[in-house]
C-alpha atoms as a PDB file:
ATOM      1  CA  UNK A   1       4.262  -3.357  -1.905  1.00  0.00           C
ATOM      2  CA  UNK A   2       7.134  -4.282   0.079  1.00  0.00           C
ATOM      3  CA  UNK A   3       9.003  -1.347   2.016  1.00  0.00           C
ATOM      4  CA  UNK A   4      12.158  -3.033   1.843  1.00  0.00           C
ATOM      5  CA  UNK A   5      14.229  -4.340  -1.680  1.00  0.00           C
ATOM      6  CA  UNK A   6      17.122  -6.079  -1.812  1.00  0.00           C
ATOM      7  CA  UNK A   7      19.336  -3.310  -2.470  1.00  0.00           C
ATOM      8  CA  UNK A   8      18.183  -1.967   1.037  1.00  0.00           C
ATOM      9  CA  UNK A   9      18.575  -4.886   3.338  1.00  0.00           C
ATOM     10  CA  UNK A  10      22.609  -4.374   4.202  1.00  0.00           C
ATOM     11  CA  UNK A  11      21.879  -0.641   5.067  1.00  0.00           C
ATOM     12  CA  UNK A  12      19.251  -1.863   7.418  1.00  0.00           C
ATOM     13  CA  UNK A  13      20.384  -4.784   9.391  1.00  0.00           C
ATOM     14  CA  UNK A  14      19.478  -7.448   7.103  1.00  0.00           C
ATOM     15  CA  UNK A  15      21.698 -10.324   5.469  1.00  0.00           C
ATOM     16  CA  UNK A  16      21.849 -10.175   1.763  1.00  0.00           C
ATOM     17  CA  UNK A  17      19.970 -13.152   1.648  1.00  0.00           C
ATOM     18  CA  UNK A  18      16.946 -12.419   2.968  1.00  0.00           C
ATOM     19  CA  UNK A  19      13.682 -14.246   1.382  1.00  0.00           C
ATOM     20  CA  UNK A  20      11.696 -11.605   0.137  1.00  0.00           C
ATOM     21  CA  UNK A  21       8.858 -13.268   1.833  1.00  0.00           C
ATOM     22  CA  UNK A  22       9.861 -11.895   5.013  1.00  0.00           C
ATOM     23  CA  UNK A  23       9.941  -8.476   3.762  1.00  0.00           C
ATOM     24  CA  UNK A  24       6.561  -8.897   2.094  1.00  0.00           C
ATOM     25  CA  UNK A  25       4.953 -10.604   5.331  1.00  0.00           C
ATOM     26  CA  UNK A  26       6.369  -7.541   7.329  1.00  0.00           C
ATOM     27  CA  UNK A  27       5.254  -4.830   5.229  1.00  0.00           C
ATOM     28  CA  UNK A  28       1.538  -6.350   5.366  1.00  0.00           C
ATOM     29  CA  UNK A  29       1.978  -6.667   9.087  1.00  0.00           C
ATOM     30  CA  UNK A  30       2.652  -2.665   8.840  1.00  0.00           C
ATOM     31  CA  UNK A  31      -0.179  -2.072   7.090  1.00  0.00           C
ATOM     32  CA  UNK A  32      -2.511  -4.254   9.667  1.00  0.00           C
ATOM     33  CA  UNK A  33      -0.668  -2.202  12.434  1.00  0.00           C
ATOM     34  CA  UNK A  34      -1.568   1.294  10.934  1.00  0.00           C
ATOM     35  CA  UNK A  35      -5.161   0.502   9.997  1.00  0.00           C
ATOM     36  CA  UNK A  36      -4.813   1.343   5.863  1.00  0.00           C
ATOM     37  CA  UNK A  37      -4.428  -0.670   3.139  1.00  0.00           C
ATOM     38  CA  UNK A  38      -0.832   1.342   1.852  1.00  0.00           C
ATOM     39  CA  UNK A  39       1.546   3.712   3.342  1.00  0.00           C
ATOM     40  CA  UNK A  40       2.127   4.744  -0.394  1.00  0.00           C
ATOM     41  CA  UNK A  41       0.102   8.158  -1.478  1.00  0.00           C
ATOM     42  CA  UNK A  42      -3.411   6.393  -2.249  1.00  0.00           C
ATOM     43  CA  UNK A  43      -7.092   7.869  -2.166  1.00  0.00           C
ATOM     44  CA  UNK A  44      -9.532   7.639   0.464  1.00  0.00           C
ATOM     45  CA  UNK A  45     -13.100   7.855   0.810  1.00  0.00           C
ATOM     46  CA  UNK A  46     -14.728   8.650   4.544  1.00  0.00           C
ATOM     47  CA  UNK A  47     -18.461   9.992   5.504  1.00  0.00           C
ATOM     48  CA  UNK A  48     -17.847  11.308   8.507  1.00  0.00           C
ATOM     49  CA  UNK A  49     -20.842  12.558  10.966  1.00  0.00           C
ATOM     50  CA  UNK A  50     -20.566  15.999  12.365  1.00  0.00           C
ATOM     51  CA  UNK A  51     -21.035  16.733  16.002  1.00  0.00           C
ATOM     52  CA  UNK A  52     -23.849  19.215  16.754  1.00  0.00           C
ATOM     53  CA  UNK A  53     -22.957  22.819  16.521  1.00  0.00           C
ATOM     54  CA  UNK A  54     -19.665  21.577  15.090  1.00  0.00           C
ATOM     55  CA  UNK A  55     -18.145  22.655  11.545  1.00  0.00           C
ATOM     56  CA  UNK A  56     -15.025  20.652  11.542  1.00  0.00           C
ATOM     57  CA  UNK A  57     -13.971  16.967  10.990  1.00  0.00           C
ATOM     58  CA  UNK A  58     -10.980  15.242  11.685  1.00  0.00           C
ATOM     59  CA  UNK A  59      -9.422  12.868   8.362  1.00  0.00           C
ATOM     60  CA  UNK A  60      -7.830   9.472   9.299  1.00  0.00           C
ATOM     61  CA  UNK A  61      -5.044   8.866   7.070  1.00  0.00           C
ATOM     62  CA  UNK A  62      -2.321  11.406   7.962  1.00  0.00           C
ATOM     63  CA  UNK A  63       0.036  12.693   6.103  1.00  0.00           C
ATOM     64  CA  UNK A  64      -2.371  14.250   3.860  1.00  0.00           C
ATOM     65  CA  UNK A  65      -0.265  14.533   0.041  1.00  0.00           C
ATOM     66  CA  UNK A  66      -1.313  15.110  -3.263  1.00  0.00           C
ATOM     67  CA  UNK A  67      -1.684  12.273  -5.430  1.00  0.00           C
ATOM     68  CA  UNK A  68       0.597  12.967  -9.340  1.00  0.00           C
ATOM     69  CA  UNK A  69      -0.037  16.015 -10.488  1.00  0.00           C
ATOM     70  CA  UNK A  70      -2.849  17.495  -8.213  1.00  0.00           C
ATOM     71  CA  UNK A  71      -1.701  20.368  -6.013  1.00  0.00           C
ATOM     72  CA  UNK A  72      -4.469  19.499  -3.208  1.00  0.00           C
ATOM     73  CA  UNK A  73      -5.060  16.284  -1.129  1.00  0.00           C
ATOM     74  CA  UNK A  74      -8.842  17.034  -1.504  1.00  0.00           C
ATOM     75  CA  UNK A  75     -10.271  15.624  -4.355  1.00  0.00           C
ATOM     76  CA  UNK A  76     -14.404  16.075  -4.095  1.00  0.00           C
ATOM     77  CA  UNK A  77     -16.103  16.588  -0.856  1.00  0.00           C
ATOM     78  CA  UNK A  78     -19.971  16.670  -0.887  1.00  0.00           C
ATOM     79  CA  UNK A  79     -22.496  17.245   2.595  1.00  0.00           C
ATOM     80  CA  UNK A  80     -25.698  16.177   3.136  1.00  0.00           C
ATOM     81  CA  UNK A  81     -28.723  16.932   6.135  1.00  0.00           C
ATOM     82  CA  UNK A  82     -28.809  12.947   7.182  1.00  0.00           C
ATOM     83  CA  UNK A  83     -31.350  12.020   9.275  1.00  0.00           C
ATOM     84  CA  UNK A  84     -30.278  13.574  12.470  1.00  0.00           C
ATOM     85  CA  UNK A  85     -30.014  12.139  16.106  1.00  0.00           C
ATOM     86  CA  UNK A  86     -33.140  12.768  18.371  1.00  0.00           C
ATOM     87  CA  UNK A  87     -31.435  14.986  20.354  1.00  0.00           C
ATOM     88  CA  UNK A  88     -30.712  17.072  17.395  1.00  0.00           C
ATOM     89  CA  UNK A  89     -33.756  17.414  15.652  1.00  0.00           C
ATOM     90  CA  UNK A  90     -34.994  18.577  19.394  1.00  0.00           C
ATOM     91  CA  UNK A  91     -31.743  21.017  19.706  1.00  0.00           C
ATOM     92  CA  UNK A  92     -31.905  22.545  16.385  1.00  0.00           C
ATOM     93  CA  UNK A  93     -35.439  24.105  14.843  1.00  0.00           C
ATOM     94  CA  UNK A  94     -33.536  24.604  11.682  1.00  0.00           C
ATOM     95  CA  UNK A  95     -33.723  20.756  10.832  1.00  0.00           C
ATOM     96  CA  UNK A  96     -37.645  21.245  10.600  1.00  0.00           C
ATOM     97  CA  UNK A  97     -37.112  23.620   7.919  1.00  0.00           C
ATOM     98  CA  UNK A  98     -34.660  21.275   5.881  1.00  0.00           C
ATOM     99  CA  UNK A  99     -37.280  18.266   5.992  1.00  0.00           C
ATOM    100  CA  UNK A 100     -39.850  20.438   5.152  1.00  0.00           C
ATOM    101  CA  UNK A 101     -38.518  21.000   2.303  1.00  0.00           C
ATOM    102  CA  UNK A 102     -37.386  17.552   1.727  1.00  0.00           C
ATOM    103  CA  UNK A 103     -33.787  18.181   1.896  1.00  0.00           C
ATOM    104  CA  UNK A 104     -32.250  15.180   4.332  1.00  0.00           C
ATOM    105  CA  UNK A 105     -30.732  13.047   2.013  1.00  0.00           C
ATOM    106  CA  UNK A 106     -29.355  14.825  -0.560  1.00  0.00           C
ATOM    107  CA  UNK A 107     -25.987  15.169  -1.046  1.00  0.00           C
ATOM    108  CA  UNK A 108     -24.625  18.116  -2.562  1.00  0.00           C
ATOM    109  CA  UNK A 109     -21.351  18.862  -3.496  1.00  0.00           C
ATOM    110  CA  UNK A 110     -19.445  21.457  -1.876  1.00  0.00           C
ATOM    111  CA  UNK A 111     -17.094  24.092  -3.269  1.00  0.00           C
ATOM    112  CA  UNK A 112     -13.031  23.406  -2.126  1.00  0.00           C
ATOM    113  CA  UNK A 113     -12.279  26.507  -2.604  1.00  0.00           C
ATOM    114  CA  UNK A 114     -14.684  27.671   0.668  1.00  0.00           C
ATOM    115  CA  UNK A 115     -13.426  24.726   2.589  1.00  0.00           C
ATOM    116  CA  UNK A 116     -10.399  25.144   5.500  1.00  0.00           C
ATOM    117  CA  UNK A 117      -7.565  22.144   5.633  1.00  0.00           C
ATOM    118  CA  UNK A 118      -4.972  22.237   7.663  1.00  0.00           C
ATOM    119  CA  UNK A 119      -2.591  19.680   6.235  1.00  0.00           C
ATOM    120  CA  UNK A 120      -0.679  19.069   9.313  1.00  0.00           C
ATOM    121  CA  UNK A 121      -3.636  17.892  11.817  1.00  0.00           C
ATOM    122  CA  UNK A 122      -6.011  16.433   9.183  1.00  0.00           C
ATOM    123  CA  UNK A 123      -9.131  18.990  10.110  1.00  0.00           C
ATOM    124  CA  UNK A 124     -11.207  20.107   7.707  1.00  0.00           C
ATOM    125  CA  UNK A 125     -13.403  23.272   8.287  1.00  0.00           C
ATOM    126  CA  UNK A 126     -16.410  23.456   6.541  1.00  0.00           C
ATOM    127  CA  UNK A 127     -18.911  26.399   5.523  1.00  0.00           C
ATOM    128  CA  UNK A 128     -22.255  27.080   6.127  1.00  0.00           C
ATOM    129  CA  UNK A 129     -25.348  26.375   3.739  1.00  0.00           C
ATOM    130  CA  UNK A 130     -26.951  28.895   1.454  1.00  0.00           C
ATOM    131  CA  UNK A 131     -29.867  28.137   3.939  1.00  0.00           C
ATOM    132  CA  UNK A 132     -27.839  28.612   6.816  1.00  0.00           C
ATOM    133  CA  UNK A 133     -28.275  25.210   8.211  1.00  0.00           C
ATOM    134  CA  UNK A 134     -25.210  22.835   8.927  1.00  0.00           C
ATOM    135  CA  UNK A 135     -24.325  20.066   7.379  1.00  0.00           C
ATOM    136  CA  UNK A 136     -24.549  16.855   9.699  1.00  0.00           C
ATOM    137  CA  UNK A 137     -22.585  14.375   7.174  1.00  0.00           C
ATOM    138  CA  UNK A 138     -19.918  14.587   4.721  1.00  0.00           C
ATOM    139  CA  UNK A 139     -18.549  12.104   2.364  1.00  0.00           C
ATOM    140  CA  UNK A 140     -14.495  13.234   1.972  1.00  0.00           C
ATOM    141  CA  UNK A 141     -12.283  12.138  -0.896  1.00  0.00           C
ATOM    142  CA  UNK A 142      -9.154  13.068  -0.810  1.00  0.00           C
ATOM    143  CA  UNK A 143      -5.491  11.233  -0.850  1.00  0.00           C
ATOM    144  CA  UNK A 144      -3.122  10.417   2.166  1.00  0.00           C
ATOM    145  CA  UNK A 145       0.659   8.603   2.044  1.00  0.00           C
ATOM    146  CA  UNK A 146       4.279   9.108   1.704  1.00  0.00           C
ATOM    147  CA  UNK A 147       5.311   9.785  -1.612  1.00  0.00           C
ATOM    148  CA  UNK A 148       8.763   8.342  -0.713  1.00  0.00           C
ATOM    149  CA  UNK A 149       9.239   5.523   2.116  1.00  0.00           C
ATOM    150  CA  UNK A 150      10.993   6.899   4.636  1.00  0.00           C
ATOM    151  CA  UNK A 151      13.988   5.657   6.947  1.00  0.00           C
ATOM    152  CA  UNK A 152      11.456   4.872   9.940  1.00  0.00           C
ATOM    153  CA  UNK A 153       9.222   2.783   7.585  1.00  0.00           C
ATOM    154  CA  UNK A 154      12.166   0.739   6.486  1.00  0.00           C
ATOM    155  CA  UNK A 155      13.704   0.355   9.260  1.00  0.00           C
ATOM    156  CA  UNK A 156      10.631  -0.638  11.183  1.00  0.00           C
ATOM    157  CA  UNK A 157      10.009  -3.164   8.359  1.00  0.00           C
ATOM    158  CA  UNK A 158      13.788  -4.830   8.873  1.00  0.00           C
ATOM    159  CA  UNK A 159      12.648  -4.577  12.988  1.00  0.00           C
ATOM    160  CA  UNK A 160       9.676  -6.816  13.083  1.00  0.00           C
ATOM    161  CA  UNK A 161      11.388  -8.926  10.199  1.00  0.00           C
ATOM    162  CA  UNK A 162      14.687  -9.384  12.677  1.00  0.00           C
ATOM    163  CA  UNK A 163      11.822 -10.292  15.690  1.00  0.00           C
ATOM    164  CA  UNK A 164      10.545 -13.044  13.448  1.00  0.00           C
ATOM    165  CA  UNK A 165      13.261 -14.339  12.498  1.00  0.00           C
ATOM    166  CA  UNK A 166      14.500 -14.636  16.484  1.00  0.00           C
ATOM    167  CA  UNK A 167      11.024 -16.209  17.220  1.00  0.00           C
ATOM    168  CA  UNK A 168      11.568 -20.174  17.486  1.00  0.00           C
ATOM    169  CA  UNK A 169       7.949 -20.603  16.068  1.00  0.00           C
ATOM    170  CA  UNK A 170       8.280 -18.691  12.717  1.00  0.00           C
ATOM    171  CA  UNK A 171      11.987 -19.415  12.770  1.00  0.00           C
ATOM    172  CA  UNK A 172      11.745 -21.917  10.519  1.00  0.00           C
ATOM    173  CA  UNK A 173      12.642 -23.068   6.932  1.00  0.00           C
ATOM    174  CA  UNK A 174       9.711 -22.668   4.532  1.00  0.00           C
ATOM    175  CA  UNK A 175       9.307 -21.119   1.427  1.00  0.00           C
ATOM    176  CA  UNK A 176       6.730 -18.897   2.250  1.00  0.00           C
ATOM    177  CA  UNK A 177       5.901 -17.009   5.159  1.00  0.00           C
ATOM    178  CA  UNK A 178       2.679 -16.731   5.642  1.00  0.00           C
ATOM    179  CA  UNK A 179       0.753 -13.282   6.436  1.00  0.00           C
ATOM    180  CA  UNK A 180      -1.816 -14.787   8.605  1.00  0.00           C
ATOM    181  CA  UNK A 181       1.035 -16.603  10.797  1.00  0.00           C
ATOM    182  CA  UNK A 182       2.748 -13.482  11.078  1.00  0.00           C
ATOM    183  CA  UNK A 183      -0.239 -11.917  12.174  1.00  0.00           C
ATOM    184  CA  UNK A 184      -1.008 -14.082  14.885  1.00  0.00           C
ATOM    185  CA  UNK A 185       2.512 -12.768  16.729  1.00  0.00           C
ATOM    186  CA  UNK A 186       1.919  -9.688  15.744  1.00  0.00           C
ATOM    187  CA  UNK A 187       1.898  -8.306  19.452  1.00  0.00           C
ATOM    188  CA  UNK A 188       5.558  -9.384  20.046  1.00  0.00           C
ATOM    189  CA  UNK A 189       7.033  -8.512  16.555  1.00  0.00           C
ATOM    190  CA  UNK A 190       5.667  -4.952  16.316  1.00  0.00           C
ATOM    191  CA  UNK A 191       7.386  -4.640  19.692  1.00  0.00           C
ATOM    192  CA  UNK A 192       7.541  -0.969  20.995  1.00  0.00           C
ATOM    193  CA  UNK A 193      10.785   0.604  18.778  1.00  0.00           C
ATOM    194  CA  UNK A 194       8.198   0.150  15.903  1.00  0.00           C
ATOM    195  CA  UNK A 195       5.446   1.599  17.279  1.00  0.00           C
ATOM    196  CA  UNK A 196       7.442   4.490  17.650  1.00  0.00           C
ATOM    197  CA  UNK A 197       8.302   4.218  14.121  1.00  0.00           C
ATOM    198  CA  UNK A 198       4.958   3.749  12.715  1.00  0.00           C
ATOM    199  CA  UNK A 199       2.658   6.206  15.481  1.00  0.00           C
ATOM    200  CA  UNK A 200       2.457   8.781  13.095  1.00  0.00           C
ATOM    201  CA  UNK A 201       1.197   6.369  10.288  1.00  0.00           C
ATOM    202  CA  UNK A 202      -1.877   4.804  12.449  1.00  0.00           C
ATOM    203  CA  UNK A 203      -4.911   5.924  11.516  1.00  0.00           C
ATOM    204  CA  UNK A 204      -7.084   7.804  13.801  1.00  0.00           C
ATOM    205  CA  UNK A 205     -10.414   5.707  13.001  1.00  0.00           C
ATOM    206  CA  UNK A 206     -10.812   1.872  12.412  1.00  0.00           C
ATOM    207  CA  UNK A 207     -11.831   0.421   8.914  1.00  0.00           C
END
């Protein structure tokens, strides 16, 4: 989805005239830049590995936002005893008990109501077994975006579309610009006024 139409481009910098294919090259070159596939309120999936004597996991995609009509981010979360790390089964006795009975492996799914999110940092806090063993893996769903595009997206969108445009080897007449050529100058059209713009958008993890 482009972050910019038509009806935007004056307000931002942008003559009237502008091929959408700039736009739509740009907002793809956002979306490499922040590591997601959408800035738009979509739903993401993550296992995430737990520390040792840790409870709490970081999410990537920040700002966490409810997707429609749901009134949480989190949609399911489930935890599991995965095969742990050498140095854990060595650390923690308890993990002898949980293969014992055959447990590692098995994901169960784990009540949201008992689970701590603090919407502003992404960190979710998460409770104990009935067993009273940790869980050492997590698989998260839950859904992260803007449910409107703000000011900094668009005008970071008309920025790097302006730097093509002054860049003598994509400043030229074609058609269509292609996302792969755009990407291959990415380092000098996402100069640093749009990472400024788009730092609170990157994702904390790669993938």
């Amino acid at each position: 989805m482009a972050y910019l139409q038509p009806a935007d481009y004056p307000n931002y910098g942008l003559p009237a005239g502008t091929s959408a294919d700039w736009v739509t090259a740009a907002s793809a070159l956002i979306n490499s830049y922040c590591r997601r596939p959408d800035l738009n309120v979509i739903q993401y999936t993550e296992r995430l590995r737990l520390t040792r004597g840790a409870q709490t996991v970081l999410l990537s995609y920040l700002p966490l936002a409810p997707l429609g009509t749901a009134t949480s981010p989190l949609v399911t979360i489930e935890g599991r005893y995965a095969k742990p790390r050498r140095e854990e089964l060595l650390a923690e006795p308890m993990f002898e008990i949980a293969w014992m009975f055959s447990l590692p492996g098995q994901w169960s799914a784990i009540d949201l109501s008992l689970v701590d999110l603090d919407t502003n940092t992404g960190e979710l806090t998460l409770p104990w077994n009935l067993l009273g063993l940790p869980y050492n893996e997590v698989s998260v769903t839950y859904t992260a975006g803007l449910a409107t595009i703000g000011d900094d997206i668009k005008s970071a969108c008309a920025q790097i579309v302006r730097n093509a445009q002054s860049t003598p080897a994509l400043n030229a007449s074609r058609t269509r610009i292609d996302t792969m050529w755009m990407q291959y100058f990415s380092s000098s059209l996402v100069d640093e006024t749009v990472q400024a713009w788009l730092r609170p958008y990157v994702a904390s993890r790669l993938g």
